[in-house]
Protein backbone atom coordinates (compact mmCIF):
# COMPACT_ATOMS: atom_id res chain seq x y z
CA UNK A 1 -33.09 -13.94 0.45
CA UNK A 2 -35.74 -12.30 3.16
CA UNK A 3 -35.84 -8.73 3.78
CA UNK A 4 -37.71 -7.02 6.71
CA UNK A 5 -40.91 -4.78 5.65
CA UNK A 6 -40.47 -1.63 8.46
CA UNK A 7 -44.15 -1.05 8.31
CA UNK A 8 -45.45 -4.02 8.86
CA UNK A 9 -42.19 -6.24 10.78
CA UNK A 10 -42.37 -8.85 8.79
CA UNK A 11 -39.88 -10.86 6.50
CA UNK A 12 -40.38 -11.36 2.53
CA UNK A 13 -38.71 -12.95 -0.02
CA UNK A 14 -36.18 -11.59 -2.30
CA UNK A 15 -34.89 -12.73 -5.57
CA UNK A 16 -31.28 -14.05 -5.31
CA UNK A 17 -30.31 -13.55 -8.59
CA UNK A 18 -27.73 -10.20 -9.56
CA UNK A 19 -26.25 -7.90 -7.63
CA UNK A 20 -29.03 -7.95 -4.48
CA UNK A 21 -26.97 -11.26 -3.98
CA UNK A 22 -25.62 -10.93 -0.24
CA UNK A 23 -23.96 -13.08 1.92
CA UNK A 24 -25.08 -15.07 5.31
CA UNK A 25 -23.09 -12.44 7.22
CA UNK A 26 -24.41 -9.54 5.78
CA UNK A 27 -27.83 -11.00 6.32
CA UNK A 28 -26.95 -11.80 10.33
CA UNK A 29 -25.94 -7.49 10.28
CA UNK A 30 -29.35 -6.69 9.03
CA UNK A 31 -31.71 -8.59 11.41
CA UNK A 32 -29.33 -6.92 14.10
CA UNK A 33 -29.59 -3.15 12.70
CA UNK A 34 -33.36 -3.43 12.33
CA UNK A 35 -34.37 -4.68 15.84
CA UNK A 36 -37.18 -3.01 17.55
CA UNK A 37 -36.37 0.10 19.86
CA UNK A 38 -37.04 -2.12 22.98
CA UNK A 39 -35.03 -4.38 21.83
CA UNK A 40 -31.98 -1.20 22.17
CA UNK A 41 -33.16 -0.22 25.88
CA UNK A 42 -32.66 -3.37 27.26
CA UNK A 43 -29.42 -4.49 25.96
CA UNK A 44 -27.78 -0.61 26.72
CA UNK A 45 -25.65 -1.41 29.84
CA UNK A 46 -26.40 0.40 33.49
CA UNK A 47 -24.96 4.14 33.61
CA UNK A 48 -21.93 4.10 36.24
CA UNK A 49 -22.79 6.30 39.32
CA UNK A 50 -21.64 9.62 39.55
CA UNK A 51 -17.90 9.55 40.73
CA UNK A 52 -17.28 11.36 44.43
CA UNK A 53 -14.15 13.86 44.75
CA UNK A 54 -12.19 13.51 47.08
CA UNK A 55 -11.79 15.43 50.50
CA UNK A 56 -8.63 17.73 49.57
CA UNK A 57 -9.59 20.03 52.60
CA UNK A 58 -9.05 17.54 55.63
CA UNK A 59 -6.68 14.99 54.45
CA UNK A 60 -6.09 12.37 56.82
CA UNK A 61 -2.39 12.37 56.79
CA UNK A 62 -2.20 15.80 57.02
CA UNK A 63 -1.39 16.53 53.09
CA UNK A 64 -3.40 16.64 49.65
CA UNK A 65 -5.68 13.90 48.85
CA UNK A 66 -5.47 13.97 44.92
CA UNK A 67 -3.70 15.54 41.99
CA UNK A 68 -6.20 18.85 42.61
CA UNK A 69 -6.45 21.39 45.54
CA UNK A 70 -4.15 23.25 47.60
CA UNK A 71 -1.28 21.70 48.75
CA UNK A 72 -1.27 21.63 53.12
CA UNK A 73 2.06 21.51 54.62
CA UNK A 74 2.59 18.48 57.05
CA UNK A 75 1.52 18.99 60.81
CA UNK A 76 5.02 18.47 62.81
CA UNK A 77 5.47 15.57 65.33
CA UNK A 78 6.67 16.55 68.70
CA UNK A 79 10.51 16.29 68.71
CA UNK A 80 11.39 12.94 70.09
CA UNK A 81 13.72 12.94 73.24
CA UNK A 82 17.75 13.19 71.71
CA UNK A 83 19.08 10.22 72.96
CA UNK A 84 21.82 11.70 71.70
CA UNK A 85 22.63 14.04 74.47
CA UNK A 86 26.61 13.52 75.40
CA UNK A 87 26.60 13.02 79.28
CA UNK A 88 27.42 16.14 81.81
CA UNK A 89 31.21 16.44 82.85
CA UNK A 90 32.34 13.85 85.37
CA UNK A 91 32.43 16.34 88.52
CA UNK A 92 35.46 17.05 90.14
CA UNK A 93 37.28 15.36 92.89
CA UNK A 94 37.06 16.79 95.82
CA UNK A 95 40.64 17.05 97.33
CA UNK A 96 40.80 16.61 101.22
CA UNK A 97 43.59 18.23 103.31
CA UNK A 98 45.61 15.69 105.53
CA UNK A 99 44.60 15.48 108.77
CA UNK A 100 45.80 18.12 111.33
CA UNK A 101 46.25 20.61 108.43
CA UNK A 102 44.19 23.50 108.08
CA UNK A 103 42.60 25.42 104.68
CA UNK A 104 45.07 27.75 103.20
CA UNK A 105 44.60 30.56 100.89
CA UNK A 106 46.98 32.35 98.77
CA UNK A 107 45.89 36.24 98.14
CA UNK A 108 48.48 38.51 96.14
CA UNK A 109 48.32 42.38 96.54
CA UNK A 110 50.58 44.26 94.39
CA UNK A 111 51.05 48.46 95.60
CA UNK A 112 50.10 50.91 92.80
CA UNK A 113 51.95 54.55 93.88
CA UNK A 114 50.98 57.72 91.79
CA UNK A 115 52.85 60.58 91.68
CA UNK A 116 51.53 64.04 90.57
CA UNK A 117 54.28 65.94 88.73
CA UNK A 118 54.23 69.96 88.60
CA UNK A 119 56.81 71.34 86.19
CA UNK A 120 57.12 74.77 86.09
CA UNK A 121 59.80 77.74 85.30
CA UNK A 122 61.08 79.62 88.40
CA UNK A 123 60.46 82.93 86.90
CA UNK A 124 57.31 82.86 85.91
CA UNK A 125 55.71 80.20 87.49
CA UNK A 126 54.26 79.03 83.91
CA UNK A 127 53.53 74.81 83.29
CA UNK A 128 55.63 73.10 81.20
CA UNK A 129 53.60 71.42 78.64
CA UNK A 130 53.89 68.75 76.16
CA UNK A 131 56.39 66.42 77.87
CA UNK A 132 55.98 62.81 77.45
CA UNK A 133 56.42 59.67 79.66
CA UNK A 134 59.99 59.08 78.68
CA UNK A 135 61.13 62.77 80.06
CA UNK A 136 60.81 61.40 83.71
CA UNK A 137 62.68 59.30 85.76
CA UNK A 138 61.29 58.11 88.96
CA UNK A 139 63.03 56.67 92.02
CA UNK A 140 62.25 55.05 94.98
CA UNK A 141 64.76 54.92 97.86
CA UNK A 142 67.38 55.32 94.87
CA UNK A 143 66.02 52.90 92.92
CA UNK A 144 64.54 53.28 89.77
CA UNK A 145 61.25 52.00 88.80
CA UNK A 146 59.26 51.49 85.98
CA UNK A 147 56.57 54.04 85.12
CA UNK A 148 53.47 52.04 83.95
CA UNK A 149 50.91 54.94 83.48
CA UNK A 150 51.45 58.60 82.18
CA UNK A 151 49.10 61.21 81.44
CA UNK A 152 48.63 65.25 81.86
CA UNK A 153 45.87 66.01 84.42
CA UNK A 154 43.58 69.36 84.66
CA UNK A 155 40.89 68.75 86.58
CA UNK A 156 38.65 70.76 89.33
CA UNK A 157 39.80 71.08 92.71
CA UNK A 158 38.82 70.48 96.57
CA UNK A 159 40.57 72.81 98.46
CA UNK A 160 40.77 73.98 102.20
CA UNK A 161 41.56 77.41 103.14
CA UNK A 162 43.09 77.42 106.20
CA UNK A 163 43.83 81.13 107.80
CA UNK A 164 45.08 83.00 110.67
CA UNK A 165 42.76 84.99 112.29
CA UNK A 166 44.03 86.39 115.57
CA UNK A 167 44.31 89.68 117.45
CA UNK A 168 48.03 90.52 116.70
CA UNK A 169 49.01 93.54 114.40
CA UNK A 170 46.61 94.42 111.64
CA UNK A 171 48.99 93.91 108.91
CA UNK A 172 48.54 90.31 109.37
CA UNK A 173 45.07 90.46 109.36
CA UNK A 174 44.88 93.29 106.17
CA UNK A 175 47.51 90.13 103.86
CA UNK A 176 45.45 87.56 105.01
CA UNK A 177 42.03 89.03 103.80
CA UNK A 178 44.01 89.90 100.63
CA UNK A 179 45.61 87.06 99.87
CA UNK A 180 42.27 84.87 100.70
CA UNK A 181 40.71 87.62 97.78
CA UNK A 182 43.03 86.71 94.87
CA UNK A 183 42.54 82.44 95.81
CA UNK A 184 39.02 82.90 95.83
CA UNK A 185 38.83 85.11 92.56
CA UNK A 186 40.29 82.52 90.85
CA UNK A 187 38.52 79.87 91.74
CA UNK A 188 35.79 77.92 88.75
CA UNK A 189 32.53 76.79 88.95
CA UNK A 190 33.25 73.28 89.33
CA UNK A 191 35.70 73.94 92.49
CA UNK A 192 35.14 72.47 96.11
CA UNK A 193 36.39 74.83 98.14
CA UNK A 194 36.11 75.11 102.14
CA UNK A 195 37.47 77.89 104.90
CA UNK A 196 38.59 77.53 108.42
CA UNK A 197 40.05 80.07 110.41
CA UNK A 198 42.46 79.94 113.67
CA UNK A 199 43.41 81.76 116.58
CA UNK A 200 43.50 79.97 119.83
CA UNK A 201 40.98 77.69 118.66
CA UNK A 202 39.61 76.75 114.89
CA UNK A 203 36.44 77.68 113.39
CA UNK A 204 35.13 76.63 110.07
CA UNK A 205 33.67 79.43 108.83
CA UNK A 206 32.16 78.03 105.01
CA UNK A 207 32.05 74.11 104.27
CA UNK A 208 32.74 72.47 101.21
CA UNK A 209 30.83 74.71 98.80
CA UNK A 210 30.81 75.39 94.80
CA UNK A 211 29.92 78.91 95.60
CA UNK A 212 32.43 81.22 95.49
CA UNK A 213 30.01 84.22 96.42
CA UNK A 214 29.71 82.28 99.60
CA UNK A 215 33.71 81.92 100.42
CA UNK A 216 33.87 85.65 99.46
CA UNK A 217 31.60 86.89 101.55
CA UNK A 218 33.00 84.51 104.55
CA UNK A 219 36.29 86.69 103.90
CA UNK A 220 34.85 89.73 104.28
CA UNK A 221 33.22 89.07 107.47
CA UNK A 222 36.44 88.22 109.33
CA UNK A 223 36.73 91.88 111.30
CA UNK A 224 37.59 91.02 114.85
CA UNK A 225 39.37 88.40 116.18
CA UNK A 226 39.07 86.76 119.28
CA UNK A 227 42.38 85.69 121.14
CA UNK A 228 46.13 86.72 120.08
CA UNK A 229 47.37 83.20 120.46
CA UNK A 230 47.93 81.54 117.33
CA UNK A 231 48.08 77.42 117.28
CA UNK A 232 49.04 76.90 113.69
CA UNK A 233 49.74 73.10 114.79
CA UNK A 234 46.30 72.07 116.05
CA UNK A 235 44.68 73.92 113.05
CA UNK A 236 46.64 72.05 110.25
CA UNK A 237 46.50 69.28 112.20
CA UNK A 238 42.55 68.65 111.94
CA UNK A 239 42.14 70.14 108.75
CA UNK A 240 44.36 67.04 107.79
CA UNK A 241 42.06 64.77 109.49
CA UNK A 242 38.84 66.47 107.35
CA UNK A 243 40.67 66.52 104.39
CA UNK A 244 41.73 62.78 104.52
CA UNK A 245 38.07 61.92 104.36
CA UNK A 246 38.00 62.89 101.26
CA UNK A 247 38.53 60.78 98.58
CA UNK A 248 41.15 61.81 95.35
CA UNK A 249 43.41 64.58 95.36
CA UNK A 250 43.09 67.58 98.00
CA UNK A 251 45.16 70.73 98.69
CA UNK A 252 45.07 72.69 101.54
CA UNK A 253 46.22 76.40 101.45
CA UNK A 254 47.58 77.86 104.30
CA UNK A 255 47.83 81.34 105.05
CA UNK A 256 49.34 82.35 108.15
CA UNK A 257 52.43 83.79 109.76
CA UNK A 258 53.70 80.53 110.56
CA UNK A 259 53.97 81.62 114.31
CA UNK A 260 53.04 78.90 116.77
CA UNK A 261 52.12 80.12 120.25
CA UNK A 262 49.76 77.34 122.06
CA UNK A 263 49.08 74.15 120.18
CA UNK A 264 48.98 70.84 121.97
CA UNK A 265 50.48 69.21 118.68
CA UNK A 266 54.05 69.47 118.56
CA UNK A 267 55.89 69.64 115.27
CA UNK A 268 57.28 66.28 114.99
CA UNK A 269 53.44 65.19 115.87
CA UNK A 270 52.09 67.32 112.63
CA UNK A 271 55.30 66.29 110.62
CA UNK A 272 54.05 62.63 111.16
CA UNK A 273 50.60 63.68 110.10
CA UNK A 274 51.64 64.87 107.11
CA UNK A 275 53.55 61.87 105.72
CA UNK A 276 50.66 59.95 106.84
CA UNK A 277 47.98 61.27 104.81
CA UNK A 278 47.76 60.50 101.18
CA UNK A 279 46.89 62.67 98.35
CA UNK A 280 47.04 65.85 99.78
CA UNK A 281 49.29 68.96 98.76
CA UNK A 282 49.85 71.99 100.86
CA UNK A 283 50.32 75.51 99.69
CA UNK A 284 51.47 78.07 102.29
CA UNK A 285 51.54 81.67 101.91
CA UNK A 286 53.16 84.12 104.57
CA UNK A 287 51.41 87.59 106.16
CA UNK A 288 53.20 90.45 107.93
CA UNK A 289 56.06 90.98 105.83
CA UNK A 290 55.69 94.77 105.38
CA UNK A 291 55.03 95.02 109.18
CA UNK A 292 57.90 92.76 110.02
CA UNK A 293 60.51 94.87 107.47
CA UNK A 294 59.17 98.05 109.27
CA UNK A 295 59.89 96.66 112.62
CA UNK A 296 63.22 95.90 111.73
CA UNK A 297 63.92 99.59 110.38
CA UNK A 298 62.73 100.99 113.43
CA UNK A 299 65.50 98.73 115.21
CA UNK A 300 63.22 96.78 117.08
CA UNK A 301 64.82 93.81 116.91
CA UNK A 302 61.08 92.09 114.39
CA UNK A 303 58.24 92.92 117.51
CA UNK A 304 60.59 92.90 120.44
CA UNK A 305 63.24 90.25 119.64
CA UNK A 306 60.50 87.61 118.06
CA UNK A 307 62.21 87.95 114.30
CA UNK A 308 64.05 84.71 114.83
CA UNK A 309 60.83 83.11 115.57
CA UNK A 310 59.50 84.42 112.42
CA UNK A 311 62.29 83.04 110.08
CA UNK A 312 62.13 79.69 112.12
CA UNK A 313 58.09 80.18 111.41
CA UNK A 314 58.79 80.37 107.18
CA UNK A 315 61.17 77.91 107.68
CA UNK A 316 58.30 75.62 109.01
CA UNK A 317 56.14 76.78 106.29
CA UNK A 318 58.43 75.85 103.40
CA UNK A 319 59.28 72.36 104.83
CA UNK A 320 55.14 71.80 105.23
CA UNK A 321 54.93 72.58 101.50
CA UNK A 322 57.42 70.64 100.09
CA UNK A 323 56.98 67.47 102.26
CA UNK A 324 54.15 67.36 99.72
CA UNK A 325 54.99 68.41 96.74
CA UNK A 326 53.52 72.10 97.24
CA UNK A 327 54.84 75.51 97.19
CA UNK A 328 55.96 78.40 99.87
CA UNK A 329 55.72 82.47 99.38
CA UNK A 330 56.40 85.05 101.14
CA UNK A 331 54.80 88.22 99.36
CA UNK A 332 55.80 91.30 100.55
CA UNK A 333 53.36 93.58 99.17
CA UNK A 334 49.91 93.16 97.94
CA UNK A 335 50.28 93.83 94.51
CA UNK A 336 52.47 89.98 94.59
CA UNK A 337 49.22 88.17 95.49
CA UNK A 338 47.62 87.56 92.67
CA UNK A 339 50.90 86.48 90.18
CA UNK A 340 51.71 83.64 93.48
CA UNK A 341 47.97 82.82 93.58
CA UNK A 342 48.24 82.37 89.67
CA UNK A 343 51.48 80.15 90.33
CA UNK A 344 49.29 77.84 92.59
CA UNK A 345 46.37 77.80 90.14
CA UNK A 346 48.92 76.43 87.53
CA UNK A 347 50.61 73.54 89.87
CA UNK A 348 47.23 72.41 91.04
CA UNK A 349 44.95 71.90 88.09
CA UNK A 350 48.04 71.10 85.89
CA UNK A 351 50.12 68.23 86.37
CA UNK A 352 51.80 65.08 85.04
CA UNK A 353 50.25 61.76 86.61
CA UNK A 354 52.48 59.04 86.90
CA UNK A 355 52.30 55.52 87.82
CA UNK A 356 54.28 52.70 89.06
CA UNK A 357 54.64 49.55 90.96
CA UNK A 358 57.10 49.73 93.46
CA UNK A 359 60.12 46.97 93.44
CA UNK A 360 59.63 47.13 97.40
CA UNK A 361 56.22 45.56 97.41
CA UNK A 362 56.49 44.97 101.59
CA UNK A 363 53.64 46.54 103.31
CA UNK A 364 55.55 47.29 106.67
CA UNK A 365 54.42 51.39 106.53
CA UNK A 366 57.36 52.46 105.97
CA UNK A 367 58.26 55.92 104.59
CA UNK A 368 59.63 55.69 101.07
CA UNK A 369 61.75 58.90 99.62
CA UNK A 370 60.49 59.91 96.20
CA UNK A 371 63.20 61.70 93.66
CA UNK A 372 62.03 62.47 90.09
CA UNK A 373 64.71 64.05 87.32
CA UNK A 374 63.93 65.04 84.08
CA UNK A 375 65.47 63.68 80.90
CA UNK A 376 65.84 63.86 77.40
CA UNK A 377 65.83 61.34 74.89
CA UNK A 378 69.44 60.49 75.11
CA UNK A 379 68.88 60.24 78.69
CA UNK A 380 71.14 63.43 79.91
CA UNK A 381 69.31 66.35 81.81
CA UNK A 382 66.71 67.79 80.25
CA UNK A 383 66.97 71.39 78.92
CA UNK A 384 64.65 73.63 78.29
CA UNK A 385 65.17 76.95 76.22
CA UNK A 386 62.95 80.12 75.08
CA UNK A 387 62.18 81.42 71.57
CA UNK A 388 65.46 83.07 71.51
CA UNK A 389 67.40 79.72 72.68
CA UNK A 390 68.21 80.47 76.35
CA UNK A 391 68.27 78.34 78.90
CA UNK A 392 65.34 78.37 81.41
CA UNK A 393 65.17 77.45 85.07
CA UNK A 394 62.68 74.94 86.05
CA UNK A 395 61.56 73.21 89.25
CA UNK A 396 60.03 69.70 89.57
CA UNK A 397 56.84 69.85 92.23
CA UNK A 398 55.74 66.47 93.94
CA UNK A 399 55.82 65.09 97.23
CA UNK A 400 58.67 64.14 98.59
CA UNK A 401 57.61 60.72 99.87
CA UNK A 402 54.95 58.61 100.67
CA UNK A 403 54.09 56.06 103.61
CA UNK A 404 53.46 52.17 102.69
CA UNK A 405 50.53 50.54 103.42
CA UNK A 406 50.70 48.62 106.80
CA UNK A 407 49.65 45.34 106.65
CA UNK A 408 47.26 44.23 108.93
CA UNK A 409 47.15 40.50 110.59
């Protein structure tokens, strides 16, 4: 048995006797363990180089290149064209007329007629309020027809004055100025209101104005007429043509003796005017009573014979007013001016709107009489009572027709 002396590197003999006995395995082990440093170096394998991490910031495909690093969402692809896109609608045929035969076009216009509905007691003038849509029966020509549209209306008003101003007796002049006073007192902020006068000739004195300083002070500077003759015709007659300019409802107010002297418009002319304009009421108001009762006393026959020409004159007056669903007085004294100015207040600004479409839808322009009747809900006249449970006049205010639309070619 050899063993290796450290100091010197060399091998010596052992005895092989005992327990330093060892094995040719164990002696192989030994010469390994106790090789020379140098021997160590070069059997020691290479170091492996120093591994490179990977580029997680710029990935190539757009997402993380290892298990580390922030996770980058994939950069989108521009959408591909949709193939698919259904097709567009097949077009439509195109459908040729025969030959010879012209393009025709089918156009329905169906009429729409409102009605404006005053309801007020005799006595007092007052509006009837809270009446509903199955209280009123319209007809047209005598038939009945179906109301479509209901609804209470109070609303500002365009109104033309229209006065006599001419060199006759004062009293006219003195109920004129005092009944234009009580309109014009009444009269709100939001109010159109215009004044003409006539004698032989019109004038308008104020246009259409909100002012009613202005209309006040136009009444107070009517102090001397011009001519005596008085063409109540010709006056109403344009003041119709101004007010049908004017779109919505309109009311004209005239105040005048009702005398005609020297218009070139005859009555049935300016009866014919009035059923042909739409939407417009008149109100007319008569002057000279006191002077026309004294004249009487005094047994002149009403200014030399003329009284007949002064009842045919109301007469005129009334029919004017309720051709269009106004209202006619005749006060007698001045004190009566304000309570029938009040009365007119109340029909104009309240009213019951309704509507209908007419059976007769023809447009030939013909004149269509208007008749509307009160009902209650068992369908027998309507009656109306006071807190102590009597029975109370009242009186039904529209126009009394209207004129159909003519057709043109």
């Amino acid at each position: 048995m050899f063993r290796m002396n450290r100091r010197s590197g060399r091998l010596s003999s052992l005895p092989l006797s005992g327990p330093r006995l060892l094995s040719a395995a164990s002696l192989t082990m030994l010469v390994l363990l106790n090789l020379s440093p140098a021997l160590h170096a070069q059997a020691a394998p290479p170091a492996p180089p120093p591994t490179q991490q990977p580029d997680t910031a710029n990935p190539d495909a757009g997402g993380p290149g290892g298990d580390n690093g922030p996770i980058v969402v994939p950069k989108k692809k521009a959408p591909a064209e949709d193939t698919d896109t259904p097709p567009p609608a097949p077009v439509a045929p195109k459908i040729k007329n025969p030959e010879n035969m012209p393009t025709v076009s089918l156009h329905v216009d169906v009429p729409e007629v409102t009605v404006d509905v005053g309801v007020l007691l005799e006595k007092t003038h007052q509006f009837v309020p809270n009446l509903k849509a199955t209280n009123f029966r319209i007809y047209e020509d005598g038939k009945e027809q179906k109301v479509i549209g209901f609804k209470r209306t109070e609303a500002p008003i365009t109104a033309l004055l229209i006065c006599e101003f001419a060199a006759t007796n004062y009293q006219f002049i003195y109920d004129m100025r005092n009944a234009a006073f009580s309109f014009a007192q009444q009269l709100r902020p939001q109010d159109y209101v215009a004044m003409m006068t006539f004698d032989m000739r019109t004038q308008i004195v104020t246009d259409f104005t909100q002012d009613k300083r202005q209309i006040l002070e136009s009444i107070n500077s009517l102090r001397i007429p011009g001519f005596s003759e008085r063409n109540l015709f010709d006056a109403l007659y344009e003041g119709l043509d101004r007010v049908s300019r004017i779109e919505g409802q309109k009311y004209i107010i005239v105040i005048a003796s009702g005398r005609d002297t020297f218009s070139k418009i005859t009555l049935d002319k300016i009866m014919d005017k009035i059923k042909k304009t739409p939407d417009t009421t008149i109100f007319t108001v008569s002057t000279g009573a006191v002077a026309r009762l004294m004249s009487e006393s005094r047994g002149r026959g009403g200014f030399g014979g003329a009284e007949m020409d002064y009842l045919q004159a109301d007469n005129q007056m009334q029919t004017f007013a309720r051709m269009t669903g106004g209202m006619f007085f005749a006060p007698r004294f001045v004190a009566e001016m304000p309570d029938d100015f009040n009365a007119i207040n109340q029909a104009i600004r309240s009213k019951y709107e309704l509507i209908y479409h007419p059976l007769n839808s023809a447009q030939d322009g013909s004149f269509r009489k208007l008749q509307v009747q009160l009902v209650d809900d068992e369908g027998h006249p309507l009656q109306i009572q006071d807190e102590k449970h009597k029975p109370l006049k009242y009186e039904l205010i529209y126009r009394n027709g209207y004129r159909a639309r003519q057709e043109v070619e």
